[in-house]
N, C-alpha and C. Protein backbone atom coordinates (compact mmCIF):
# COMPACT_ATOMS: atom_id res chain seq x y z
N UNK A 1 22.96 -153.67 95.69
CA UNK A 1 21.71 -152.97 95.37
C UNK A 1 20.69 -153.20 96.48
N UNK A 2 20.37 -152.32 97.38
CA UNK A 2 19.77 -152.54 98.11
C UNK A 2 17.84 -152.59 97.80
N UNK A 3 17.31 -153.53 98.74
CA UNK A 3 15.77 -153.77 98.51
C UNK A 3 14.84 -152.83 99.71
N UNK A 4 13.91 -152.72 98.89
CA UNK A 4 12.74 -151.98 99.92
C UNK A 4 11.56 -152.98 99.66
N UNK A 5 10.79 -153.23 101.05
CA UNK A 5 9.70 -154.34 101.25
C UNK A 5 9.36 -153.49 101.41
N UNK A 6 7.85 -153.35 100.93
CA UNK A 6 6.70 -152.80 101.09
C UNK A 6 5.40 -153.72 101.45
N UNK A 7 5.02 -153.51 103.08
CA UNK A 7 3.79 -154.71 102.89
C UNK A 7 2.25 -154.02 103.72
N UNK A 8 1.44 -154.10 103.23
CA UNK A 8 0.33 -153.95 103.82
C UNK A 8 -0.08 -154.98 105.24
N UNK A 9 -0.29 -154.34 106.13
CA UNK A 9 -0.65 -155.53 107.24
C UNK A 9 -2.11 -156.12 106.66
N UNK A 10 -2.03 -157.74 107.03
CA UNK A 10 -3.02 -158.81 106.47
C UNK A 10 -4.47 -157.96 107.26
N UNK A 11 -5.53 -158.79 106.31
CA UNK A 11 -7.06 -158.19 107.14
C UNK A 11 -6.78 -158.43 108.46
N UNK A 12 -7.88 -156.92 108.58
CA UNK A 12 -7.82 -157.27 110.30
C UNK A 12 -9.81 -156.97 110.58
N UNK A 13 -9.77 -157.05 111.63
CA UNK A 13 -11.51 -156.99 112.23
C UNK A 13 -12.46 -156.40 111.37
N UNK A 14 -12.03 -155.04 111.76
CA UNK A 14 -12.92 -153.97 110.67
C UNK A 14 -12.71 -153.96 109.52
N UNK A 15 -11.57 -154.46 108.51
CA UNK A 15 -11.63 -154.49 107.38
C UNK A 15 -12.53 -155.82 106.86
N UNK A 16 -12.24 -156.84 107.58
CA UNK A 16 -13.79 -157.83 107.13
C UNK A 16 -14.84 -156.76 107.56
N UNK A 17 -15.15 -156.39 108.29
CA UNK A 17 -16.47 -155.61 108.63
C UNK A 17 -16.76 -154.63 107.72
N UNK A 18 -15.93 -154.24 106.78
CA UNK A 18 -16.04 -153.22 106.12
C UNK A 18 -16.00 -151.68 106.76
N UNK A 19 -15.69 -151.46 108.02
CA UNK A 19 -15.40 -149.86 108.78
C UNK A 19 -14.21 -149.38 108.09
N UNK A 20 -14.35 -147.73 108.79
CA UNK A 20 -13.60 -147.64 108.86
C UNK A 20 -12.31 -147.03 109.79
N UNK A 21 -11.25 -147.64 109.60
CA UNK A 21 -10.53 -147.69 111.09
C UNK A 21 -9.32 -147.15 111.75
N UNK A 22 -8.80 -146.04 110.72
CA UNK A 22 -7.72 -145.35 111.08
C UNK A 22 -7.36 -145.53 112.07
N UNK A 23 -6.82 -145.36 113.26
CA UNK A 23 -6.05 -144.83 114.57
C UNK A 23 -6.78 -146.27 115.29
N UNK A 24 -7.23 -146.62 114.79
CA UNK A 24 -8.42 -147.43 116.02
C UNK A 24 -7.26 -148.44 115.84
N UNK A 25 -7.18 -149.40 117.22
CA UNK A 25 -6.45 -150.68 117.14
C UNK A 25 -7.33 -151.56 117.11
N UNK A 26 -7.87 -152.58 116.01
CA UNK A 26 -8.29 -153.89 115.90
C UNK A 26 -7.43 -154.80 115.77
N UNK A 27 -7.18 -156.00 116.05
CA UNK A 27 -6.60 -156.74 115.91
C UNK A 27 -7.03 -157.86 113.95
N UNK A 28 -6.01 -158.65 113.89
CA UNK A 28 -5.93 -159.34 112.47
C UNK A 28 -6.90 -160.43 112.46
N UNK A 29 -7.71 -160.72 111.74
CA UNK A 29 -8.57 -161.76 111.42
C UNK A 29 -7.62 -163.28 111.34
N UNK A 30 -8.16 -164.04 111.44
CA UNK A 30 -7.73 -165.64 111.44
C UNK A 30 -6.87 -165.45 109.41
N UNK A 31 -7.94 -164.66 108.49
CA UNK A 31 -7.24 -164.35 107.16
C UNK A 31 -5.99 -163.47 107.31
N UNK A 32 -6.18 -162.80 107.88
CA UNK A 32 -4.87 -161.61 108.07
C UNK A 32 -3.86 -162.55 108.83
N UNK A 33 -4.04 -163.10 109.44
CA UNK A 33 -3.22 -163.81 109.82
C UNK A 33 -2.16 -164.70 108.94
N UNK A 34 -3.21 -165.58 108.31
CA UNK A 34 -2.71 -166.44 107.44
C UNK A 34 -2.09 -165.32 105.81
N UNK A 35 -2.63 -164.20 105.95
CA UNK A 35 -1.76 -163.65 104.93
C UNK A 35 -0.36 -162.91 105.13
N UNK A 36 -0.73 -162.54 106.87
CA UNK A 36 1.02 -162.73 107.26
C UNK A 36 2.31 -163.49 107.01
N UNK A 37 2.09 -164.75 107.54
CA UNK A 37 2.38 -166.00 107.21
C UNK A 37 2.43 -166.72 105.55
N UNK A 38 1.92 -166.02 104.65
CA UNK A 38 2.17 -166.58 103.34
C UNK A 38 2.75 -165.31 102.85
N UNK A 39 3.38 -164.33 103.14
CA UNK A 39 4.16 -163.04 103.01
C UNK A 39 5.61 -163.29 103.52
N UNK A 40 5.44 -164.08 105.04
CA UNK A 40 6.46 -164.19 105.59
C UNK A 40 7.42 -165.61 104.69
N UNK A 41 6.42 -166.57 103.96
CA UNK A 41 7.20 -167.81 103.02
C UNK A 41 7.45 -166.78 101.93
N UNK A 42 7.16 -166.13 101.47
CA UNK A 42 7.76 -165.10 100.07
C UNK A 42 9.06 -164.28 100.81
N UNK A 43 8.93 -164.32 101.71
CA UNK A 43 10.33 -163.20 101.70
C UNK A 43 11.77 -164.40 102.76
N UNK A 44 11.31 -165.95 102.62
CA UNK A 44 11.92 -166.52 103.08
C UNK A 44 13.65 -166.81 102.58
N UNK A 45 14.93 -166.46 103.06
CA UNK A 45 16.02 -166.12 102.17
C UNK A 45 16.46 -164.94 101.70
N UNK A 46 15.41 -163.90 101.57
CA UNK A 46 15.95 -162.81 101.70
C UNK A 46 16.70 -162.19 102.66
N UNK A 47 17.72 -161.26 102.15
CA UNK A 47 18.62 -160.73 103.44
C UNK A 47 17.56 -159.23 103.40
N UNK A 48 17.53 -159.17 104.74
CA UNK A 48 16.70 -158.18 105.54
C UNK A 48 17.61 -157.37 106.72
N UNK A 49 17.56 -156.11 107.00
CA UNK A 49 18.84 -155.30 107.68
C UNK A 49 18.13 -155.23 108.49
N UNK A 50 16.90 -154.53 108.66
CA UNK A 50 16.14 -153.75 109.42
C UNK A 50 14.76 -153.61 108.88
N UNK A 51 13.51 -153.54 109.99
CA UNK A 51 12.42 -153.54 109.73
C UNK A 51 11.56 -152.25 110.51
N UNK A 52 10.58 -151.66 109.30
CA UNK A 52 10.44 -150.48 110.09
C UNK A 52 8.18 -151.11 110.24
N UNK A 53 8.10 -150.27 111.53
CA UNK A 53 6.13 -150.83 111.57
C UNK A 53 5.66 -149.54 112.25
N UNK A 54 4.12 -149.52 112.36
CA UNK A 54 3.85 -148.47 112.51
C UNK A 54 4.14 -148.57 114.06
N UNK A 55 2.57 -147.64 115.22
CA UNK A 55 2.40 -147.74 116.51
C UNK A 55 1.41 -148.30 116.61
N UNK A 56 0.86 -149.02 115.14
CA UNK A 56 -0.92 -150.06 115.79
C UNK A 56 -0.51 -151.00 115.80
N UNK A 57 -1.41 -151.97 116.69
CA UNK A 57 -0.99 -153.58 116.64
C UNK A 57 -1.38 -154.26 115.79
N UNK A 58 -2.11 -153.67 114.62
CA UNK A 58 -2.44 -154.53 113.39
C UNK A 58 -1.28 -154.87 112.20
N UNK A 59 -0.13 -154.29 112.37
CA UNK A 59 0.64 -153.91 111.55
C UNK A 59 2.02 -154.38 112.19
N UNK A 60 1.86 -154.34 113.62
CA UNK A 60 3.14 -155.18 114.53
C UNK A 60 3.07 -156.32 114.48
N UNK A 61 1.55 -156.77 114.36
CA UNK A 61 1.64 -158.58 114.87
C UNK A 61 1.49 -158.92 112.98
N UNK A 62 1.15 -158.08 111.93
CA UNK A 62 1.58 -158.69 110.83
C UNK A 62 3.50 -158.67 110.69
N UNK A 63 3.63 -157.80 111.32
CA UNK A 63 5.45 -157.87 111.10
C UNK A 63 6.01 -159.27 111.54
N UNK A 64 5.39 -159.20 112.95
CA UNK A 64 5.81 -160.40 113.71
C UNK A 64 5.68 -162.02 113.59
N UNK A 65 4.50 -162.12 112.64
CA UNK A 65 4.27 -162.99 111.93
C UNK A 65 5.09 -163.53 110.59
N UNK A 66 5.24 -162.97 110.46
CA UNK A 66 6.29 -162.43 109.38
C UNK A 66 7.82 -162.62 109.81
N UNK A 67 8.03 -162.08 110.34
CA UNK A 67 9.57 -162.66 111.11
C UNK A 67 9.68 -163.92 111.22
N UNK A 68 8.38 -164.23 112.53
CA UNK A 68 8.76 -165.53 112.88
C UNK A 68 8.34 -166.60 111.43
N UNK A 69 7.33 -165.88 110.41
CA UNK A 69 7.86 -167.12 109.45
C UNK A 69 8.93 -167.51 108.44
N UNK A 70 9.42 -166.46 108.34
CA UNK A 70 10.79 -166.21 107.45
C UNK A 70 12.39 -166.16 108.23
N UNK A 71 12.21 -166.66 109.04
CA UNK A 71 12.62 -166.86 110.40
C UNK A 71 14.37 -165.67 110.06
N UNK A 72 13.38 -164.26 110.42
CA UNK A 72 13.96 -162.93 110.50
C UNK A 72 14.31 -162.60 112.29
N UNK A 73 15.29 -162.31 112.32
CA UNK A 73 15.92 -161.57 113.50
C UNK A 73 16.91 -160.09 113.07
N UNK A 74 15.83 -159.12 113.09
CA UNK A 74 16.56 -157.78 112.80
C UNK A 74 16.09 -156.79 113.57
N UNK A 75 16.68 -155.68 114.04
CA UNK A 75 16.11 -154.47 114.53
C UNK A 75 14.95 -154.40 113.96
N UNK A 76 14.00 -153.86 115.17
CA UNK A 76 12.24 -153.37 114.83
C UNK A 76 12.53 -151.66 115.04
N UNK A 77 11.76 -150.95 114.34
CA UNK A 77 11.65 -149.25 114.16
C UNK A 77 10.24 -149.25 114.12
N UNK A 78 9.52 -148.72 115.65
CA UNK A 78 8.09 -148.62 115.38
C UNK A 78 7.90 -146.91 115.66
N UNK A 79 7.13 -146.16 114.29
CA UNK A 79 6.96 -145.05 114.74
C UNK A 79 5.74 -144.66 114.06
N UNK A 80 4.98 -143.79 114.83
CA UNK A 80 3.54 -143.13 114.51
C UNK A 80 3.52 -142.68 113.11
N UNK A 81 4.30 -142.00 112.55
CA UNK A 81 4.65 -141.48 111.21
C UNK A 81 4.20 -142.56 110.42
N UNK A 82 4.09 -143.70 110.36
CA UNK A 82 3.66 -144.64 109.45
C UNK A 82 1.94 -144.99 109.63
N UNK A 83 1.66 -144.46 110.87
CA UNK A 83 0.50 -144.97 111.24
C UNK A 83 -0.83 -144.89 109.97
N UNK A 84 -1.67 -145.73 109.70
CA UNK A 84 -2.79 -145.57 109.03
C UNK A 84 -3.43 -143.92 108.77
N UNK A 85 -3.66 -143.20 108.06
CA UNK A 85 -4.37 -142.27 107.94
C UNK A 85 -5.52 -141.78 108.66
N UNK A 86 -5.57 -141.06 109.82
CA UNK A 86 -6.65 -140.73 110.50
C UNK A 86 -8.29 -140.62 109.90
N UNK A 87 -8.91 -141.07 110.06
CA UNK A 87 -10.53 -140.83 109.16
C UNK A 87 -11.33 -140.28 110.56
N UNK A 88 -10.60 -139.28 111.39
CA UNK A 88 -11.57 -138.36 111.96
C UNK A 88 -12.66 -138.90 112.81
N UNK A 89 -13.72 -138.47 112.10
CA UNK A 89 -15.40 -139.10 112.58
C UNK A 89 -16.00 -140.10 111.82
N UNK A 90 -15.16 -140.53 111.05
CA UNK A 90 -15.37 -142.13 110.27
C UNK A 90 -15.29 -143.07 111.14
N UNK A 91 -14.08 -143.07 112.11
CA UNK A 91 -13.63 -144.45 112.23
C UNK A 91 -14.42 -144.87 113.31
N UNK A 92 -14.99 -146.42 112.80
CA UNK A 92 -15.41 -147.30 113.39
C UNK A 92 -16.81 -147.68 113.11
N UNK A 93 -17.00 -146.43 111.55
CA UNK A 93 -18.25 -146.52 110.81
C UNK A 93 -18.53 -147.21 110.03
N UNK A 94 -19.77 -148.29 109.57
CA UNK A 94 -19.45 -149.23 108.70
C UNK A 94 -19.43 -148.47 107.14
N UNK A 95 -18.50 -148.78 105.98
CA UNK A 95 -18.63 -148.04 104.80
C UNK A 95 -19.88 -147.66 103.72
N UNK A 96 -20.42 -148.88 103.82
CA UNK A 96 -21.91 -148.76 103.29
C UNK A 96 -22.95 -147.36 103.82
N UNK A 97 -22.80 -147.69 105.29
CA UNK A 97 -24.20 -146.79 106.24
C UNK A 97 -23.32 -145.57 105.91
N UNK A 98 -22.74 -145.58 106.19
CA UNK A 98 -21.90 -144.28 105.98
C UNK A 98 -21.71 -143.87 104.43
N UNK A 99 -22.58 -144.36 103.67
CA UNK A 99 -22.42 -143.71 101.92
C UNK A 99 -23.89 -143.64 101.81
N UNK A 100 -24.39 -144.27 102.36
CA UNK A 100 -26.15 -143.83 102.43
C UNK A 100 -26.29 -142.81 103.20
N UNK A 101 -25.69 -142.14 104.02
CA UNK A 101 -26.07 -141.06 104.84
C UNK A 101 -25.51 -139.90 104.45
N UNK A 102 -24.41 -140.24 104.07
CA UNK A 102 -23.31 -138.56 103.39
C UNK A 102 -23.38 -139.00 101.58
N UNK A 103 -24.07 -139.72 100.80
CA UNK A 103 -24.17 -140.19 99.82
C UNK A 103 -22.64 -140.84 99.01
N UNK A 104 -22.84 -141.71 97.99
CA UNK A 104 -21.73 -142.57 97.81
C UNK A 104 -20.33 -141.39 97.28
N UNK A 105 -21.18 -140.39 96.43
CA UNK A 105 -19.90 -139.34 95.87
C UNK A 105 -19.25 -138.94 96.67
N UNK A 106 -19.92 -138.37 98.16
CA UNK A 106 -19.16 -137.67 98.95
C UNK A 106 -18.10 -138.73 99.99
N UNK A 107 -18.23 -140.25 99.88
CA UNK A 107 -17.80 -141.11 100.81
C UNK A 107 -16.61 -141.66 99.95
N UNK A 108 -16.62 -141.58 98.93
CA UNK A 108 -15.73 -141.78 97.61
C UNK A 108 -14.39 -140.76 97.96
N UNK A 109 -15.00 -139.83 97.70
CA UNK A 109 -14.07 -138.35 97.81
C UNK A 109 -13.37 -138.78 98.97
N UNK A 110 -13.76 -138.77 100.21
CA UNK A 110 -12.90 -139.00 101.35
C UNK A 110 -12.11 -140.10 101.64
N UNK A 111 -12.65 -141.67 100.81
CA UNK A 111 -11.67 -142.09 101.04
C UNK A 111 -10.34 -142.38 99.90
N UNK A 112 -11.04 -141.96 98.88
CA UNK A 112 -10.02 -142.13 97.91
C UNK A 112 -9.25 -140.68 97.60
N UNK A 113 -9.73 -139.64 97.24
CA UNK A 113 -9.01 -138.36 96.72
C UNK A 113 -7.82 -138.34 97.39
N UNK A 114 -7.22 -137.33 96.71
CA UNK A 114 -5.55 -137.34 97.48
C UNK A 114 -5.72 -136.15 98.84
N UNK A 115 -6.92 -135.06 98.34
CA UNK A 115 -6.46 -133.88 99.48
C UNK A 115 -7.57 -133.48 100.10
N UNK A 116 -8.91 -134.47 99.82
CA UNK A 116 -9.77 -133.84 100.83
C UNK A 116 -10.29 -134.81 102.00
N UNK A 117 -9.48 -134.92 103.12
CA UNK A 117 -9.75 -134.98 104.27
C UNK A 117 -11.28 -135.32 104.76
N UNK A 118 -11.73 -136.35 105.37
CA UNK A 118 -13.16 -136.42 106.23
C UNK A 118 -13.53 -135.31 107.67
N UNK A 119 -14.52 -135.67 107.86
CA UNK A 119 -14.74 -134.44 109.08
C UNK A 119 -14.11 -134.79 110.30
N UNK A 120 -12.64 -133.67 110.42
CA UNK A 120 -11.45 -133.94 111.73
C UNK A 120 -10.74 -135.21 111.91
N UNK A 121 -10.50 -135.52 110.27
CA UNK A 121 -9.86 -136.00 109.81
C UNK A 121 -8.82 -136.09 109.10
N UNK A 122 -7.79 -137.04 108.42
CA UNK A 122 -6.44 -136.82 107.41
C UNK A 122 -7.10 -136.92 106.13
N UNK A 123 -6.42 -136.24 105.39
CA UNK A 123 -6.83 -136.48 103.65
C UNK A 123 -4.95 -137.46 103.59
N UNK A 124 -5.36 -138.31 102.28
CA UNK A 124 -3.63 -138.82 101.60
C UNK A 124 -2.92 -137.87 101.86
N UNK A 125 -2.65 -136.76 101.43
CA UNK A 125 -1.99 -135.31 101.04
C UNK A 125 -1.29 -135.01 103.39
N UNK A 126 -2.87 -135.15 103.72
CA UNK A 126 -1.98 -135.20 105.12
C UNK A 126 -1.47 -136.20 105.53
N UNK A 127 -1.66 -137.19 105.39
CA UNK A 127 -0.64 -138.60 105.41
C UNK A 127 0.67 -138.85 105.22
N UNK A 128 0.20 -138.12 104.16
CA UNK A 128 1.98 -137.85 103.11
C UNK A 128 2.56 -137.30 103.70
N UNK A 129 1.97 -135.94 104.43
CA UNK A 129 3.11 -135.01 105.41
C UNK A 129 3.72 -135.45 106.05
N UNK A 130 3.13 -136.52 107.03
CA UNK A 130 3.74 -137.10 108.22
C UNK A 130 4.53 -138.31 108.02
N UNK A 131 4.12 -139.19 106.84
CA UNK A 131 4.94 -140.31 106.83
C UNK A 131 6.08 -140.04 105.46
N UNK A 132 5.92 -139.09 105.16
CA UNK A 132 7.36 -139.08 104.03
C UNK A 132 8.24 -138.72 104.50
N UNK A 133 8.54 -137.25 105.37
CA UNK A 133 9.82 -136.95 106.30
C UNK A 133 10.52 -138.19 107.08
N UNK A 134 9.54 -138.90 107.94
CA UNK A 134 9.74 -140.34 108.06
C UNK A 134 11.01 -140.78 107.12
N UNK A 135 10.23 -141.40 106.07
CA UNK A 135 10.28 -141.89 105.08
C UNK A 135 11.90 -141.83 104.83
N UNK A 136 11.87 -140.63 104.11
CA UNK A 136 13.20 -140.10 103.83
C UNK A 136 14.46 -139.91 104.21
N UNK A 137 13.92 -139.57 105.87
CA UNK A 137 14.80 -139.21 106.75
C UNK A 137 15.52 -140.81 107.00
N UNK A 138 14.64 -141.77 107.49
CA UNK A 138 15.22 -142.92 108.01
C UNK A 138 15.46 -144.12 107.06
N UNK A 139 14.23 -143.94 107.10
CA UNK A 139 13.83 -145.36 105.37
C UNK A 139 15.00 -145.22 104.49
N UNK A 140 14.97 -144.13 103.77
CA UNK A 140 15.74 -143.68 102.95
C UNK A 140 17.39 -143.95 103.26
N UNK A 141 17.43 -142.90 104.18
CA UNK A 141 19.00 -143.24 105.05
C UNK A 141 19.62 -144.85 105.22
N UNK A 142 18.77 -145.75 105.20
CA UNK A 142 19.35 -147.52 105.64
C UNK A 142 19.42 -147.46 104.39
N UNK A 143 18.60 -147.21 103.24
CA UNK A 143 18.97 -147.93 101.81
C UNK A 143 20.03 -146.56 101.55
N UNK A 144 20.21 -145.56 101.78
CA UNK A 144 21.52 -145.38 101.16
C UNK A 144 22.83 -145.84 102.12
N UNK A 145 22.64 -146.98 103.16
CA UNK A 145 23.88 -147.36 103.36
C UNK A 145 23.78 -148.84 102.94
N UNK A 146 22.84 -148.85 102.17
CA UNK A 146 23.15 -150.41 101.50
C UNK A 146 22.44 -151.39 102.54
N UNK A 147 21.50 -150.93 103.20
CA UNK A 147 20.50 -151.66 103.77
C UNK A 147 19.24 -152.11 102.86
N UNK A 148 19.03 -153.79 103.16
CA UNK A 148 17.40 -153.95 102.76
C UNK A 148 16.60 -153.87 104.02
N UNK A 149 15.32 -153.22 103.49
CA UNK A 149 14.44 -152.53 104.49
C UNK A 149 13.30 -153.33 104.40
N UNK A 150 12.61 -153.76 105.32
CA UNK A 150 11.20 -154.00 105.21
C UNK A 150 10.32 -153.31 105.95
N UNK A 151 9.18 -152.45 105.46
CA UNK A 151 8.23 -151.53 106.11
C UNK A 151 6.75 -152.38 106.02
N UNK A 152 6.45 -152.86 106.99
CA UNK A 152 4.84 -152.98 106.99
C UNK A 152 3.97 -152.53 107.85
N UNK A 153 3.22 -151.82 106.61
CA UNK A 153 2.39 -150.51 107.72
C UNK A 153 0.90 -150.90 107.15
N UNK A 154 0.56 -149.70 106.59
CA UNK A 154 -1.00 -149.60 106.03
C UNK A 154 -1.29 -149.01 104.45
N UNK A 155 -2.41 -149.18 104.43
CA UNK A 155 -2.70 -148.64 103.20
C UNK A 155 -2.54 -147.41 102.90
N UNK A 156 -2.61 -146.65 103.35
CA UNK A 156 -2.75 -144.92 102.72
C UNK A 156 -1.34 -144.94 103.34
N UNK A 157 -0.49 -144.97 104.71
CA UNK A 157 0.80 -144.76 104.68
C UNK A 157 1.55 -145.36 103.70
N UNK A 158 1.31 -146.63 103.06
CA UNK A 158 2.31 -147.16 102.19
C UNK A 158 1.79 -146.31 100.26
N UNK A 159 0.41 -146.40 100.47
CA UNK A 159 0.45 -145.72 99.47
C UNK A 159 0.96 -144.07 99.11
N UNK A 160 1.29 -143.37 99.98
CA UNK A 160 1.97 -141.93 99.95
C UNK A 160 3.35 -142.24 99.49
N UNK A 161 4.15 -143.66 100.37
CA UNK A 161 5.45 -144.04 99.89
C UNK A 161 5.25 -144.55 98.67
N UNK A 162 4.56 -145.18 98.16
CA UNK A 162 4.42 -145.90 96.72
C UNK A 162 4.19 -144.58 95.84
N UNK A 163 3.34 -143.41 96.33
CA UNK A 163 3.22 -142.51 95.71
C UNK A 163 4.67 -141.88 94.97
N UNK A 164 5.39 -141.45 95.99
CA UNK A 164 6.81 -140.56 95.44
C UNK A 164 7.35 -141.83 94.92
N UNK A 165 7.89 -142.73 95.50
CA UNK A 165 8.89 -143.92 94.43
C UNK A 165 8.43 -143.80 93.54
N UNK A 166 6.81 -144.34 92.99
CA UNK A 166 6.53 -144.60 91.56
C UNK A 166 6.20 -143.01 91.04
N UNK A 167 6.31 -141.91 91.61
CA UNK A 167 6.42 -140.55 90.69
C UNK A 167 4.60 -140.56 90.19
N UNK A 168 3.86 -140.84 90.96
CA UNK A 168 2.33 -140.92 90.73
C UNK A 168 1.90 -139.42 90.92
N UNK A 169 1.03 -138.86 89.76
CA UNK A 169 0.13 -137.71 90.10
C UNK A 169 -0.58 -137.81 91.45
N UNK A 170 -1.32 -136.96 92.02
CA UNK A 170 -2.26 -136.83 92.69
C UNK A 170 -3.42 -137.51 92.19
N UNK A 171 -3.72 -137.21 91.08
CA UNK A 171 -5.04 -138.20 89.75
C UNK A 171 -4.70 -139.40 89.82
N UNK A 172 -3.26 -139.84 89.55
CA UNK A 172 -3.31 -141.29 89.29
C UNK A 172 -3.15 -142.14 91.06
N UNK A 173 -2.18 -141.44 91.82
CA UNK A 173 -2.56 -141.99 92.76
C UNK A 173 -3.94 -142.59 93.61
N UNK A 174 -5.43 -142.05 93.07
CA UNK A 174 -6.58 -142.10 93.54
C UNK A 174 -6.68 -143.59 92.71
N UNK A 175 -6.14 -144.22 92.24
CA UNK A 175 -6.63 -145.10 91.68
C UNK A 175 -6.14 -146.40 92.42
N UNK A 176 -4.65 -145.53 93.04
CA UNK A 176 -3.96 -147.24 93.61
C UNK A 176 -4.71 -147.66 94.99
N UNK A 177 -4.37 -148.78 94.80
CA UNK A 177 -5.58 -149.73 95.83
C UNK A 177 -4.19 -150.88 96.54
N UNK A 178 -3.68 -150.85 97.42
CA UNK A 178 -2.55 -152.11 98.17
C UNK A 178 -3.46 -153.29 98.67
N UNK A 179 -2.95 -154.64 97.69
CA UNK A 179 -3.68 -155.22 98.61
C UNK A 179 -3.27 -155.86 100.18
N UNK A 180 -4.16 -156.34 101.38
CA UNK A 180 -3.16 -156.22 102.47
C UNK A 180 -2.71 -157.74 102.13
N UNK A 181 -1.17 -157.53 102.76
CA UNK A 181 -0.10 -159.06 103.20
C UNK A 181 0.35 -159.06 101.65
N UNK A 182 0.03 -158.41 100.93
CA UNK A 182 1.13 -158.49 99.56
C UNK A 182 2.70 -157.58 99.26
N UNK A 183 3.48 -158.67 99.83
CA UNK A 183 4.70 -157.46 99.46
C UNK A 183 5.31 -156.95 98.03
N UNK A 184 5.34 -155.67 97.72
CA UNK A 184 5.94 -155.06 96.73
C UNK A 184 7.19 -155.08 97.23
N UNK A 185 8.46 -155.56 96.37
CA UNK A 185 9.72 -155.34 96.35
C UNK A 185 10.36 -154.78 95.55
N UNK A 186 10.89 -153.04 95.88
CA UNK A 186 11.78 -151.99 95.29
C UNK A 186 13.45 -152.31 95.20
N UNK A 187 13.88 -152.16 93.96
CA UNK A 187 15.42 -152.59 94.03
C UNK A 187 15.60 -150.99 93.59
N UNK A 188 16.20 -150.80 94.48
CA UNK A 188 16.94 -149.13 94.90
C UNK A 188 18.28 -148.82 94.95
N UNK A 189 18.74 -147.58 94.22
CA UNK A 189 19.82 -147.13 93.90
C UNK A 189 20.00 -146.45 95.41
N UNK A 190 21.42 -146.41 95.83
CA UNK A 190 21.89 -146.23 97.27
C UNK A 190 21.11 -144.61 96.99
N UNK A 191 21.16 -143.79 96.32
CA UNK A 191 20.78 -142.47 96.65
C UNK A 191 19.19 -142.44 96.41
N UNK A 192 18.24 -143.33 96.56
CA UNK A 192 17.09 -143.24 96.82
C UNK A 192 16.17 -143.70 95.44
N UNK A 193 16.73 -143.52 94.40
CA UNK A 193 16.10 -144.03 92.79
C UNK A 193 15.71 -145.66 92.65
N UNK A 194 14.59 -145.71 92.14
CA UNK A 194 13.67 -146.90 92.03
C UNK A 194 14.63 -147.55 90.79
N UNK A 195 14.83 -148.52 90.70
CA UNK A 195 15.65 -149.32 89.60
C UNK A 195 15.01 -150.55 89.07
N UNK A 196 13.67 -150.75 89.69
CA UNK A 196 12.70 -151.97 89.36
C UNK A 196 11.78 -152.36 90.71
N UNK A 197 10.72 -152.66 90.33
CA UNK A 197 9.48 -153.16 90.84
C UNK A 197 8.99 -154.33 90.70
N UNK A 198 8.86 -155.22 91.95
CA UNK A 198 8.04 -156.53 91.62
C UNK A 198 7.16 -157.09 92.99
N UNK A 199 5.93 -157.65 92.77
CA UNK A 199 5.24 -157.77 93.61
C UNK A 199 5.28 -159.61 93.90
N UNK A 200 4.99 -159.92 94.95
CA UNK A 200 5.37 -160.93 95.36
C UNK A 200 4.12 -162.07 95.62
């Protein structure tokens, strides 16, 4: 029965700062760090095939942290398709100033709704486009040959994947929140079906 890791990369700069930081590369806080590293003792003993990360370095050096603490040696798969959700003309805005100026309803909407997008920006819904073909195509493909997978990316990319596994509306998805460096572990039927959920 093969496993799917699901992990949010640990805080990084701007998420203590409260911005926000799609595409932008910040690096992991001294916390993100250490929540690498207490992710990487939870998945210590597990058999791991292959590991997939995005193209930011917030999400590589949580992988890598992670390896080296669970002391993992497997193929790395780094591709843009996983990358964080673009926020356009958000990123690098702090969240507060930025809900006093476009007011809190309209700063809400953009970052939580599933399909409306910020200004020259991704909405979830475009997220989903790009990282589920991903998803499916490759992700998918190792667990139907009886691979365990570990993916640690970001929040809105992992939540589009958490989206289809757990069969979430568009409504209910606005509610899920990942926290980062916590891995969810999927026990998956070789043809892609969720068979149990547990968070770590």
């Amino acid at each position: 029965m093969p496993k799917l890791i699901l992990i949010r990369h640990g805080q990084s700069l701007w998420n203590l700062e409260d911005r926000f930081t799609g595409w932008v590369d910040v690096p992991l806080t001294p916390t993100g760090k250490e929540e690498a590293r207490i992710a990487g003792e939870k998945l210590q003993g597990m058999p791991i095939d292959v590991a997939y990360t995005s193209d930011l370095s917030r999400a590589q050096e949580t992988l890598r942290i992670i390896m080296e603490t669970a002391d993992l040696d497997v193929p790395v798969i780094r591709d843009q398709a996983l990358n964080e959700r673009h926020y356009g003309d958000l990123q690098g805005l702090n969240k507060a100033r930025t809900a006093e100026k476009f007011g809190a309803e309209q700063v809400h909407l953009w970052r939580r709704s599933y399909d409306v997008p910020p200004p020259n920006g991704e909405s979830l819904k475009d997220t989903a486009a790009r990282t589920l073909p991903f998803f499916d195509r490759c992700i998918l493909g190792d667990i139907a040959q009886g691979k365990n997978v570990l993916v640690v990316a970001h929040g809105n990319s992992n939540r589009s994947i958490v989206m289809q596994l757990d069969k979430l509306t568009k409504e209910q998805v606005v509610a899920l929140n990942l926290a980062t460096g916590v891995p969810l572990v999927y026990d998956m039927s070789p043809d892609g079906e969720v068979l149990s959920k547990t968070t770590l």
